[in-house]
Protein backbone atom coordinates (compact mmCIF):
# COMPACT_ATOMS: atom_id res chain seq x y z
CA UNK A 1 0.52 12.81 -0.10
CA UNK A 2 -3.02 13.92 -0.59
CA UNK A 3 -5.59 11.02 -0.16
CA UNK A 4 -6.07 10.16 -3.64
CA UNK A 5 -2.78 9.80 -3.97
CA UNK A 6 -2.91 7.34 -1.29
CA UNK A 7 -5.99 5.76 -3.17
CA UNK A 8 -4.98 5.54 -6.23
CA UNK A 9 -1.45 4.07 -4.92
CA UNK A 10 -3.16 1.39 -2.64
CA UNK A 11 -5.18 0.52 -6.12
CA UNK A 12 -2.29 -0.34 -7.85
CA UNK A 13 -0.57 -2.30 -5.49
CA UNK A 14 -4.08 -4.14 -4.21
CA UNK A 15 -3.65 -5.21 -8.72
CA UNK A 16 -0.62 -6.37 -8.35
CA UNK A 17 -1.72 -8.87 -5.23
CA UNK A 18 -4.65 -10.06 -6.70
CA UNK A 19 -2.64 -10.89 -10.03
CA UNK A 20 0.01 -12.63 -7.35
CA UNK A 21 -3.17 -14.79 -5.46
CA UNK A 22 -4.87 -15.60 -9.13
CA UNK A 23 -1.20 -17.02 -10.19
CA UNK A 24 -0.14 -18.41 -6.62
CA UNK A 25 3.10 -16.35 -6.21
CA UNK A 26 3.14 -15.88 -2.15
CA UNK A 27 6.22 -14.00 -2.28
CA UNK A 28 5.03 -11.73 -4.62
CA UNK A 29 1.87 -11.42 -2.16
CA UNK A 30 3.84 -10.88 1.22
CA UNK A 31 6.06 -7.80 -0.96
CA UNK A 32 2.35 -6.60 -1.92
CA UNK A 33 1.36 -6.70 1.53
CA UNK A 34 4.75 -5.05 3.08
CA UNK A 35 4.24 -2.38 0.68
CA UNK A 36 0.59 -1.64 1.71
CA UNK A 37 2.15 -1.31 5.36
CA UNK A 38 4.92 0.98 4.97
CA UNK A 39 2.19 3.10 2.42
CA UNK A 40 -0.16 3.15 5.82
CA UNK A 41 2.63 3.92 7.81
CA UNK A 42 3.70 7.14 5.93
CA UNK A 43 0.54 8.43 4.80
CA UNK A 44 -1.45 7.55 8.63
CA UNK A 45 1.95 8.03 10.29
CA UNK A 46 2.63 11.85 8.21
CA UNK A 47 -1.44 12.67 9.83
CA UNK A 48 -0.32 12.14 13.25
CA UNK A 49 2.50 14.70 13.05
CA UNK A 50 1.70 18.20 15.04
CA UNK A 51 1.87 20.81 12.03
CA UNK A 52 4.22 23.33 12.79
């Protein structure tokens, strides 16, 4: 995943949460949030691997 990948796939989901807060759907908001997380955890998690 290059990082505008990574941009323009945290942009879509950061949409979707604000639409959740602006019509009060929480659990829509924690599966926006989970999704942000496991996103970080590839893409920052993928960095930290030694290339070999």
């Amino acid at each position: 995943m290059s990082p505008t990948q990574l941009v323009v796939a945290e942009a879509k989901i950061n949409q979707r949460c604000e639409a959740a807060r602006r019509a009060g759907d929480l659990a829509e908001m924690q599966r926006c949030r989970a999704e942000l997380t496991s996103l970080h955890r590839v893409y920052y998690g993928a960095l930290r691997q030694p290339m070999c």
